[in-house]
C-alpha atoms as a PDB file:
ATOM      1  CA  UNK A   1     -11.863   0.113  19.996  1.00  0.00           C
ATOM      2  CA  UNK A   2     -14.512   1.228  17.715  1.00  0.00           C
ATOM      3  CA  UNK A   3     -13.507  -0.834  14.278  1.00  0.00           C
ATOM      4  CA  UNK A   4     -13.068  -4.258  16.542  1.00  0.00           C
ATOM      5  CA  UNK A   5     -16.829  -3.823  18.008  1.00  0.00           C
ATOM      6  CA  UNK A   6     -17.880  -3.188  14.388  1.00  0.00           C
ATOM      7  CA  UNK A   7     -15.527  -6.046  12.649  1.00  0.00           C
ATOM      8  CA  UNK A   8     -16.457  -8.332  15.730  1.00  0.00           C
ATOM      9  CA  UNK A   9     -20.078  -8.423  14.004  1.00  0.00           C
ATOM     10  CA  UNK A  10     -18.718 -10.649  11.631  1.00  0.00           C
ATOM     11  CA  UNK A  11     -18.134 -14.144  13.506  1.00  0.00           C
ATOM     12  CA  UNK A  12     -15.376 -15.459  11.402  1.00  0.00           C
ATOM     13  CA  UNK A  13     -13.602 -12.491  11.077  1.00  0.00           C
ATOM     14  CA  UNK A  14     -13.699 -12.054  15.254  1.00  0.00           C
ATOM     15  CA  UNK A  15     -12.042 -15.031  15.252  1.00  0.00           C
ATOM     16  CA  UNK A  16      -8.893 -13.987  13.484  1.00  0.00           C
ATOM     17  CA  UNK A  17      -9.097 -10.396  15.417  1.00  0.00           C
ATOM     18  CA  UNK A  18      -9.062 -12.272  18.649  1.00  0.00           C
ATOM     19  CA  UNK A  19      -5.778 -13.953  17.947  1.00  0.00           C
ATOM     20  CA  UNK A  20      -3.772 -10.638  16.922  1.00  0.00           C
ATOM     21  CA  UNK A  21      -2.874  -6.944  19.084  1.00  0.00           C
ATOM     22  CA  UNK A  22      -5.185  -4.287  18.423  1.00  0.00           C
ATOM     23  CA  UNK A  23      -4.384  -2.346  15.457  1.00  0.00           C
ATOM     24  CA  UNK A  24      -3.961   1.434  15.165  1.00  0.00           C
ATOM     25  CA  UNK A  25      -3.708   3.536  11.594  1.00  0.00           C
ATOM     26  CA  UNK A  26      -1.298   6.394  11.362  1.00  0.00           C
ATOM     27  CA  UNK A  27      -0.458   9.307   9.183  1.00  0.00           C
ATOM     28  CA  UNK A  28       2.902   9.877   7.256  1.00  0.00           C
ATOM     29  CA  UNK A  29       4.817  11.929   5.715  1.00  0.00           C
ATOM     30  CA  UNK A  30       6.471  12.863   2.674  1.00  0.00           C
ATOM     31  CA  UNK A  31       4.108  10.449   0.201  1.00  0.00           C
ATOM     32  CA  UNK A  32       6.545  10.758  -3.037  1.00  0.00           C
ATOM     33  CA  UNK A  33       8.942   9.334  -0.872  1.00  0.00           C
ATOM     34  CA  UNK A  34       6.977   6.215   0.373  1.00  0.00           C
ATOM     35  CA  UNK A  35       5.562   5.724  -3.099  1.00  0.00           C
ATOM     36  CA  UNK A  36       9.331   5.542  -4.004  1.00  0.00           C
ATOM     37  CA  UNK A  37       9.634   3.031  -1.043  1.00  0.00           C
ATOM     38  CA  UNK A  38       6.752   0.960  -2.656  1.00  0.00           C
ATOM     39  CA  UNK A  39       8.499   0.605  -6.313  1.00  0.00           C
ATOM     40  CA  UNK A  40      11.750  -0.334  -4.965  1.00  0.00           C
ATOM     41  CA  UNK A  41      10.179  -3.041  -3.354  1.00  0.00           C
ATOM     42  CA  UNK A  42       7.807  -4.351  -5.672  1.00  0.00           C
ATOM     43  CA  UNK A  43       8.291  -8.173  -6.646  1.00  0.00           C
ATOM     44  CA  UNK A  44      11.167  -8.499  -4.195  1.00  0.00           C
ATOM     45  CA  UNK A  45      11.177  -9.793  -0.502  1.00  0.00           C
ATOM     46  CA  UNK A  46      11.162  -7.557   2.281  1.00  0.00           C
ATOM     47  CA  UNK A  47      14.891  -7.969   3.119  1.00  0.00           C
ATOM     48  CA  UNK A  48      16.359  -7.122  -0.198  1.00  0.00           C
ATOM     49  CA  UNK A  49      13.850  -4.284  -0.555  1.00  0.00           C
ATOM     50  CA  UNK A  50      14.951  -2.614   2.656  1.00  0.00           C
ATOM     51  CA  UNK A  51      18.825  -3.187   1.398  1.00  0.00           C
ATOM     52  CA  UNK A  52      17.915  -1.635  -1.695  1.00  0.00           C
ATOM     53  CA  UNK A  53      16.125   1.331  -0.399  1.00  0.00           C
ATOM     54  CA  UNK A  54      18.707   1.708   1.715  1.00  0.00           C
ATOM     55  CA  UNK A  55      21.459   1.752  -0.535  1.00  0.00           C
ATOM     56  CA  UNK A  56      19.201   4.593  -2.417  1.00  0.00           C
ATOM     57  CA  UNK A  57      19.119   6.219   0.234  1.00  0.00           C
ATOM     58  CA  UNK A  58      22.707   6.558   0.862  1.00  0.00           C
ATOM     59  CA  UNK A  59      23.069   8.427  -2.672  1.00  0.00           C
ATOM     60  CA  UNK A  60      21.874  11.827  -0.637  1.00  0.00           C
ATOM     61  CA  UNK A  61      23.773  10.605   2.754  1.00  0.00           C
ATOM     62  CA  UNK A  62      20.926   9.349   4.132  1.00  0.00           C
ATOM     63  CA  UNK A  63      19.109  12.374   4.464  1.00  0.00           C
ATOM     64  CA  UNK A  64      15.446  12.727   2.531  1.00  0.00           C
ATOM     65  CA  UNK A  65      15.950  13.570  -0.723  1.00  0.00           C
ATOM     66  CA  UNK A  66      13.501  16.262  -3.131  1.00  0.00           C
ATOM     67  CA  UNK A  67      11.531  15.320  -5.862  1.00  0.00           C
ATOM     68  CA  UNK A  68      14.268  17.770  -7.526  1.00  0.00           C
ATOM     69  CA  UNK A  69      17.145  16.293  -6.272  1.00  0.00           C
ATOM     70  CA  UNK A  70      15.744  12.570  -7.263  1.00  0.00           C
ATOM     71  CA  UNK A  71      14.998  13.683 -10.743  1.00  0.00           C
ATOM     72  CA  UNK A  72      18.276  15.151 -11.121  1.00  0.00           C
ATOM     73  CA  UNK A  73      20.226  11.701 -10.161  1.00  0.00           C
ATOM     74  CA  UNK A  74      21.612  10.392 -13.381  1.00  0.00           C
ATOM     75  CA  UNK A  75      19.772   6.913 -13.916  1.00  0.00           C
ATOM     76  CA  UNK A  76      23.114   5.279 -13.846  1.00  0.00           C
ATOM     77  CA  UNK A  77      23.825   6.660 -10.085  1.00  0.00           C
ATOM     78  CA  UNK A  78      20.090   5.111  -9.356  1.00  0.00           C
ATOM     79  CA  UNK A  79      21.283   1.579 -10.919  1.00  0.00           C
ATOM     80  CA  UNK A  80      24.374   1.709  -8.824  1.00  0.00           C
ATOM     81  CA  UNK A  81      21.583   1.154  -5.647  1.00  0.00           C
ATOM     82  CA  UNK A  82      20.419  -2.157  -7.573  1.00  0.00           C
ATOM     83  CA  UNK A  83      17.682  -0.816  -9.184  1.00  0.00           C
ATOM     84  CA  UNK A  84      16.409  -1.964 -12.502  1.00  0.00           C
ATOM     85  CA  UNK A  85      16.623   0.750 -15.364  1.00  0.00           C
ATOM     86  CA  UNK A  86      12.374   0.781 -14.943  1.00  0.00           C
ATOM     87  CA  UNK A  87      12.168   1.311 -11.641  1.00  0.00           C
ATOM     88  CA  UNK A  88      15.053   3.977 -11.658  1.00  0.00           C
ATOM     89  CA  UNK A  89      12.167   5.973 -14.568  1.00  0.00           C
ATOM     90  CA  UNK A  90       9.466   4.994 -12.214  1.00  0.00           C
ATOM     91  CA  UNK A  91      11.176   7.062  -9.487  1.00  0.00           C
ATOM     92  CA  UNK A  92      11.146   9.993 -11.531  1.00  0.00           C
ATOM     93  CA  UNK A  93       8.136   9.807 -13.296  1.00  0.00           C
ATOM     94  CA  UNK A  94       6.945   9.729  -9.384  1.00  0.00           C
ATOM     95  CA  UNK A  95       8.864  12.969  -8.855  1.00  0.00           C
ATOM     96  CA  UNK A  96       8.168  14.470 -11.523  1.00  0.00           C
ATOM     97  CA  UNK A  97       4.833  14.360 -11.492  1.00  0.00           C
ATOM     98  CA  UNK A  98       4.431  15.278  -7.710  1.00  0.00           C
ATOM     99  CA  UNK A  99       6.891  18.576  -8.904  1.00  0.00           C
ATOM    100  CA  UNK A 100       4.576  19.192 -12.053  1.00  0.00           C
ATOM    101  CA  UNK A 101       1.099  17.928 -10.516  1.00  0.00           C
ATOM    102  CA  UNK A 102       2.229  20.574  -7.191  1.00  0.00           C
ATOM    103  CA  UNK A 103       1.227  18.018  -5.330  1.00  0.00           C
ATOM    104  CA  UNK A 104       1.706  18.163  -1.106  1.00  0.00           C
ATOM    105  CA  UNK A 105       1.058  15.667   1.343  1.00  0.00           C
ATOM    106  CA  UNK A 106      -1.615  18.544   2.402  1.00  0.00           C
ATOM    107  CA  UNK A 107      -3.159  18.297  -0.782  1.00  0.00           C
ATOM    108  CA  UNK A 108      -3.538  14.535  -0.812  1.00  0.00           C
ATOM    109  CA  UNK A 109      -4.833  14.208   2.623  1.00  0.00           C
ATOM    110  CA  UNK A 110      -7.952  16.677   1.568  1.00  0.00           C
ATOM    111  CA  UNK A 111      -8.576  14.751  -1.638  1.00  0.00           C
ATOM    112  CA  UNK A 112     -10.895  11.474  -1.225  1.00  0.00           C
ATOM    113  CA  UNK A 113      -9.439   8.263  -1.737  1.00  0.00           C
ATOM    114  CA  UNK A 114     -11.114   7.677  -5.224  1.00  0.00           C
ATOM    115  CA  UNK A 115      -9.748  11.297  -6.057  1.00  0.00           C
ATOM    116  CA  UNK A 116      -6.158   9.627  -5.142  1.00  0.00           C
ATOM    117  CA  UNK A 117      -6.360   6.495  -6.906  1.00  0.00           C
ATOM    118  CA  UNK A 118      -7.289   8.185 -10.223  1.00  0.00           C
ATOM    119  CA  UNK A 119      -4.538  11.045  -9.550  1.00  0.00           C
ATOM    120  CA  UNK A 120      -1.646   8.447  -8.880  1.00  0.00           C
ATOM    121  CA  UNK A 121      -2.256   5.665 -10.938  1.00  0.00           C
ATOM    122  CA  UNK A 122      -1.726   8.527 -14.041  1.00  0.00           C
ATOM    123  CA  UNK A 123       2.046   8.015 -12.622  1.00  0.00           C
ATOM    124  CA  UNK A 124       3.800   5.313 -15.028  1.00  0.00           C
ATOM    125  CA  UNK A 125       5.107   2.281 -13.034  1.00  0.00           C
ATOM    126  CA  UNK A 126       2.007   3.042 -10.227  1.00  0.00           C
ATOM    127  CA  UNK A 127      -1.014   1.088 -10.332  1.00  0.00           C
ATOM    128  CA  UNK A 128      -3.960   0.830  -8.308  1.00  0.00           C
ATOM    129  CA  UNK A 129      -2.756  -2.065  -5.578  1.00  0.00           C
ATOM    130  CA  UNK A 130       0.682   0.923  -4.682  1.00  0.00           C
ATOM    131  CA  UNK A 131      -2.266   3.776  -4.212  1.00  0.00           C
ATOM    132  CA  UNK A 132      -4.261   1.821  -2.224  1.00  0.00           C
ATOM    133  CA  UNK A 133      -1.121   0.850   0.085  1.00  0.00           C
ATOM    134  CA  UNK A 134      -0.232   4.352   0.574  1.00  0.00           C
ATOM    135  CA  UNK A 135      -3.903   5.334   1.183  1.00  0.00           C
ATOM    136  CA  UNK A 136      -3.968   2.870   4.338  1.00  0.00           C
ATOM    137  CA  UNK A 137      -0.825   2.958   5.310  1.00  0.00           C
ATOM    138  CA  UNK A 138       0.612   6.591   4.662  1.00  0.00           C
ATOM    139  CA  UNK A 139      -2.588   8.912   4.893  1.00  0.00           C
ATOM    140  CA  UNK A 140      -4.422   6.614   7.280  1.00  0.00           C
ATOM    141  CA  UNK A 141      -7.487   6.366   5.228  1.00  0.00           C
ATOM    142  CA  UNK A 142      -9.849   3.986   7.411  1.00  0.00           C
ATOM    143  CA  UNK A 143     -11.845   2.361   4.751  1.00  0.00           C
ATOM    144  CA  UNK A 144      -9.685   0.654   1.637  1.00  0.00           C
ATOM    145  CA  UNK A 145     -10.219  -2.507   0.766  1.00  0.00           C
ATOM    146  CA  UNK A 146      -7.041  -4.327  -1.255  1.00  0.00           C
ATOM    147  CA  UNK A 147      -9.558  -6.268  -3.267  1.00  0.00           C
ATOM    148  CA  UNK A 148      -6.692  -7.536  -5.746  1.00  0.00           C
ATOM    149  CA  UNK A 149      -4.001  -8.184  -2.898  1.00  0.00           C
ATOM    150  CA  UNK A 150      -3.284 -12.054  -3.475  1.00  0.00           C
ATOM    151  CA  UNK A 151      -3.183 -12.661   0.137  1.00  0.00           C
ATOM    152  CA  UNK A 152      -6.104 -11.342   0.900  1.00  0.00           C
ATOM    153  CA  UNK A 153      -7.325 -13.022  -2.021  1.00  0.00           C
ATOM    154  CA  UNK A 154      -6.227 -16.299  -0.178  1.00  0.00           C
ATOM    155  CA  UNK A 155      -6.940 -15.802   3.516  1.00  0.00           C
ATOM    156  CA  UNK A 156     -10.439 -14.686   2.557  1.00  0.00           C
ATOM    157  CA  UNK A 157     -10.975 -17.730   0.876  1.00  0.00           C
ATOM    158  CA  UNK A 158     -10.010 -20.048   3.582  1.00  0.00           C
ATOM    159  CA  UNK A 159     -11.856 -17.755   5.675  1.00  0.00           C
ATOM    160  CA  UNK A 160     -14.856 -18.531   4.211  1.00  0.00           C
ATOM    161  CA  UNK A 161     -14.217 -21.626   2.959  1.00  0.00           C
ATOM    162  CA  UNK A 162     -14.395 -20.170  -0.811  1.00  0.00           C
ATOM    163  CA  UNK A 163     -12.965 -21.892  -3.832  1.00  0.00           C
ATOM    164  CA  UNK A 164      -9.821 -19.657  -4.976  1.00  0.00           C
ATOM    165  CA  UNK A 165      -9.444 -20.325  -8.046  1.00  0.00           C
ATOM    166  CA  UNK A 166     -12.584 -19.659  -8.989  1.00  0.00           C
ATOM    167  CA  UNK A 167     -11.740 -15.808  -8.993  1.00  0.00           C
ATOM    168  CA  UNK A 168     -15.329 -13.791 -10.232  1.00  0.00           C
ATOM    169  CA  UNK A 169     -17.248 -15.880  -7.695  1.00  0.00           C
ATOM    170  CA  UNK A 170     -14.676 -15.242  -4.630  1.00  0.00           C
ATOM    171  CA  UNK A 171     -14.559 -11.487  -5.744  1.00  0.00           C
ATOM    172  CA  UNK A 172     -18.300 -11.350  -5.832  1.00  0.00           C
ATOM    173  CA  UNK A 173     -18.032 -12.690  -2.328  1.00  0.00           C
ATOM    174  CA  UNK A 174     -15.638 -10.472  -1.022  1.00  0.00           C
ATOM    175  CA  UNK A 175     -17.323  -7.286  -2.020  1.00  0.00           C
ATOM    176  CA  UNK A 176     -20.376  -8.426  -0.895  1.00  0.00           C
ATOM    177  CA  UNK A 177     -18.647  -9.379   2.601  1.00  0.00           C
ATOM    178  CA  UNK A 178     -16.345  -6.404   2.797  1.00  0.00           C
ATOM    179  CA  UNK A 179     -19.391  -4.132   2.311  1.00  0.00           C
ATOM    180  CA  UNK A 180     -20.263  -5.285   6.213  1.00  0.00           C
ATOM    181  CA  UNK A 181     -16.694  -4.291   7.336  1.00  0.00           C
ATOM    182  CA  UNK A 182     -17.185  -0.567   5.848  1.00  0.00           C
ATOM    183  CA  UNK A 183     -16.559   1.966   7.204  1.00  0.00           C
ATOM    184  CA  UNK A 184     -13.620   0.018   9.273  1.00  0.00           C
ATOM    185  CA  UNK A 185     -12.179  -2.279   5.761  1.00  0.00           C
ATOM    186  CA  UNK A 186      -8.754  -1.079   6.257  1.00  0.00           C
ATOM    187  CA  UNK A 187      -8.309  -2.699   9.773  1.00  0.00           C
ATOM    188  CA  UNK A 188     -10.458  -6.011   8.448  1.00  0.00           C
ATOM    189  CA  UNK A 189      -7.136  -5.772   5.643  1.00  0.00           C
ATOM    190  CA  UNK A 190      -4.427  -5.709   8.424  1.00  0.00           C
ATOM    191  CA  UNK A 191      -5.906  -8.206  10.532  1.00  0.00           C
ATOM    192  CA  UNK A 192      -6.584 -10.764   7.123  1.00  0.00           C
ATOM    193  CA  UNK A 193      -2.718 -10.174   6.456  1.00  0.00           C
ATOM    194  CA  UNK A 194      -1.627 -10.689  10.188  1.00  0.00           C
ATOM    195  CA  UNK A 195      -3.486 -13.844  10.288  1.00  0.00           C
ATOM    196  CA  UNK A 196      -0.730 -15.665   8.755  1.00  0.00           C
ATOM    197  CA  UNK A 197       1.656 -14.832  11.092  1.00  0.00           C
ATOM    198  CA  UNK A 198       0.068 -15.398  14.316  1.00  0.00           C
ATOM    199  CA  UNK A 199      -1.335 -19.282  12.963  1.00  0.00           C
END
């Protein structure tokens, strides 16, 4: 595969490739939706996000609802899934804006991904670290690098054998380093994250 040949370059980083399954981006659909997905489950662990997303999803019988239909829940109804009264707003700012902004997941996927990031993150409750999520893992963009994820943050340092808490040095570092990976820093992402899981 093309982005292992080109991440391979990197010594260190082969090393943690070697130990995980090839990795392969795809494209989704419906991006309010999975931008909806990502609030619910910010600051809570993957279990109680998916039983929270999944109780908000049984509000519209488990089908997919519209921005509309989302922005016409009454917040209380949202609560009722366990959401907290902000991210119940958050939803609907997201849906509102998508409704207002006529945004399409056609639309997004011709933009760039610095044309998304500035678009989104003028959504209350979505900041830069949620775009650049859905930009890897929604519209498959190849080349995002989650320079403020905290476990990158971390594996990178160990990586490299980098003091973490001295933050502008190991950022310097990283962007320096991560300029190698282009145009392939998405994958270099997923395979820092898996690392963790296959040690």
């Amino acid at each position: 595969m093309e982005h292992i040949e080109h991440l391979s370059k990197d010594k260190k980083l082969r090393e943690i490739i070697s130990l995980q399954d090839p990795y392969t981006l795809v494209k989704r659909k419906d991006i309010y939706l999975l931008l909806c997905k990502s609030i619910v489950s910010q600051q809570l662990s993957t279990r109680v996000a998916e039983v929270i997303y999944g109780r908000f999803l049984d509000l519209y019988k488990n089908k997919k609802p519209t921005p509309q239909q989302i922005i016409d829940t009454p917040l209380e109804k949202l609560r009722s899934a366990g959401l907290s009264n902000a991210k119940a707003n958050y939803l609907q700012n997201v849906c509102r804006f998508f409704i207002e902004e006529k945004l399409t997941d056609a639309k997004l996927h011709k933009m760039t991904d610095e044309e998304i990031i500035e678009k989104l993150t003028q959504i209350k409750g979505v900041g830069k670290w949620t775009v650049e999520m859905i930009l890897m893992f929604a519209l498959g963009r190849e080349d995002v690098f989650a320079m403020d994820d905290l476990i990158i943050q971390q594996h990178f340092a160990r990586l490299y054998k980098l003091d973490i808490t001295d933050k502008k040095a190991l950022k310097i570092k990283m962007l320096a380093q991560s300029s190698k990976w282009s145009p392939y820093r998405t994958y270099a992402c997923r395979y820092l994250w898996g690392w963790k899981d296959v040690q």
